[in-house]
Protein backbone atom coordinates (compact mmCIF):
# COMPACT_ATOMS: atom_id res chain seq x y z
CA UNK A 1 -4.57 -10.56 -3.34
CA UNK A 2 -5.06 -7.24 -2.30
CA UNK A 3 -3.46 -5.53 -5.14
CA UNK A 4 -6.10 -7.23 -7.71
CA UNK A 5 -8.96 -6.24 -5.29
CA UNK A 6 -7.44 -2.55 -5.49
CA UNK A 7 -7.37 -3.18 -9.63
CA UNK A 8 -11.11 -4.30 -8.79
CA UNK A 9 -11.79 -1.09 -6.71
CA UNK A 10 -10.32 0.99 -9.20
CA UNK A 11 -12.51 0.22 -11.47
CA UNK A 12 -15.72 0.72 -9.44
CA UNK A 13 -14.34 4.65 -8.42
CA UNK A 14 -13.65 5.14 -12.05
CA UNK A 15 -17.19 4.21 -13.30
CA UNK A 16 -18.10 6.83 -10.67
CA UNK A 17 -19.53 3.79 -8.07
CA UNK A 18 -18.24 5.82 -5.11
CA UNK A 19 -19.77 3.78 -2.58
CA UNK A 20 -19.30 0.48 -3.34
CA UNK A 21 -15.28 1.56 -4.54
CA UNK A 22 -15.21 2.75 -1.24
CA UNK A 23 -15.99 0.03 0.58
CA UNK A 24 -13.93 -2.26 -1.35
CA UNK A 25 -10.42 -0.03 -1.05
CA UNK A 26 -11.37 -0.55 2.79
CA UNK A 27 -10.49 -4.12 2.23
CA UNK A 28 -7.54 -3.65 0.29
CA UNK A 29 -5.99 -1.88 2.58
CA UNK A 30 -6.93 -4.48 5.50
CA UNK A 31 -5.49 -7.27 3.43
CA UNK A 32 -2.55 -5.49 3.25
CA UNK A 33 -0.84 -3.75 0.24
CA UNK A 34 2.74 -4.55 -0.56
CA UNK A 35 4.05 -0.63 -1.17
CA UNK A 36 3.24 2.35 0.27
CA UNK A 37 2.34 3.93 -3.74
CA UNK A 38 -0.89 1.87 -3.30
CA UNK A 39 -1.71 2.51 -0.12
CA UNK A 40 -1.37 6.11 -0.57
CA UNK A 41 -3.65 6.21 -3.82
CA UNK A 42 -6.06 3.56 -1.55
CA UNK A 43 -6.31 6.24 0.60
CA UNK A 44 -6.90 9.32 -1.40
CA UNK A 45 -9.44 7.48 -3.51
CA UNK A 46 -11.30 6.78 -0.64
CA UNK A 47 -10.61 10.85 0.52
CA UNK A 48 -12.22 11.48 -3.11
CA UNK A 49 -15.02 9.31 -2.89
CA UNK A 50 -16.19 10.61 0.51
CA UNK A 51 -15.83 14.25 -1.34
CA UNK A 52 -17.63 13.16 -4.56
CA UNK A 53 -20.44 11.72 -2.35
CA UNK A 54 -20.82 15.02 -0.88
CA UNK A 55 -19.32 14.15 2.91
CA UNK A 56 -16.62 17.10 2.68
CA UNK A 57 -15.96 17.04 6.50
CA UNK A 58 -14.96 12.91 6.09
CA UNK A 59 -12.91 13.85 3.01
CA UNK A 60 -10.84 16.89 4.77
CA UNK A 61 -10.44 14.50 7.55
CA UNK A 62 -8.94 11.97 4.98
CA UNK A 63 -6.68 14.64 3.53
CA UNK A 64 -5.69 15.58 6.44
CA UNK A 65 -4.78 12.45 7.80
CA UNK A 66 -3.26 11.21 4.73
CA UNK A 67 -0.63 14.48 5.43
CA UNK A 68 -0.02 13.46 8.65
CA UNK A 69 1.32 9.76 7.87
CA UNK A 70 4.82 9.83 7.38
CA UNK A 71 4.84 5.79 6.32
CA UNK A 72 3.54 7.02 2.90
CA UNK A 73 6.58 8.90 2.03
CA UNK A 74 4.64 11.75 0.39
CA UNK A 75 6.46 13.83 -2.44
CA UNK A 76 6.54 17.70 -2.78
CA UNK A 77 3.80 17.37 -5.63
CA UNK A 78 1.21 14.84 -3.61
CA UNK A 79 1.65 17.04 -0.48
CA UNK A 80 0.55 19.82 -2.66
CA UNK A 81 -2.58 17.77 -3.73
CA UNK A 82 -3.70 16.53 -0.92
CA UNK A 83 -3.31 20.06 0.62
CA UNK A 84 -5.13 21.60 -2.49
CA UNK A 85 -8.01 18.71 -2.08
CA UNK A 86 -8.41 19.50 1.70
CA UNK A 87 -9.29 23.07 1.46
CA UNK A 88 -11.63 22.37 -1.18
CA UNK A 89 -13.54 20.07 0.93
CA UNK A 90 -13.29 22.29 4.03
CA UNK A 91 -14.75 24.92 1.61
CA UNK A 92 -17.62 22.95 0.51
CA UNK A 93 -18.38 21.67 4.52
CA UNK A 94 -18.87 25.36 5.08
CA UNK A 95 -20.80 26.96 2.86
């Protein structure tokens, strides 16, 4: 199911395996998770792996895109986060 391959994923990103957990939260999300709390951590752990792997100007993009979805009903403090995590990788796509 896609919730154990996100378990799976999880695991990978946490062990600091950036590209393979990267990957493998793509097909989580294509199979389909059942509420919109995984999808949105899918989705910024795949924002944090493109950052981690140095590819700031992906990761913004993922912030920013993550802000922009309103089927991920975002709270005040994950708004704040995401926000926070997109200027530091515009930052680091600067300079």
């Amino acid at each position: 199911s896609a919730e154990i391959n996100y378990l799976q994923r999880r695991r990978l990103f946490n062990q600091e395996q950036y590209k393979e957990a990267e990957s493998q939260f793509k097909i989580a999300l294509e199979l389909g998770l059942t509420h919109h709390s995984l999808v949105y951590e899918s989705l910024r752990l795949l924002a944090l792996s493109a950052f981690y792997k140095g590819e700031y100007h992906e990761s913004a993009n993922r912030f920013q895109s993550m802000l922009e979805r309103k089927d991920l009903a975002l709270l005040g403090g994950e708004i704040y986060e995401l926000k926070l995590w997109k200027r530091k990788a515009d930052f680091f796509f600067k300079y």
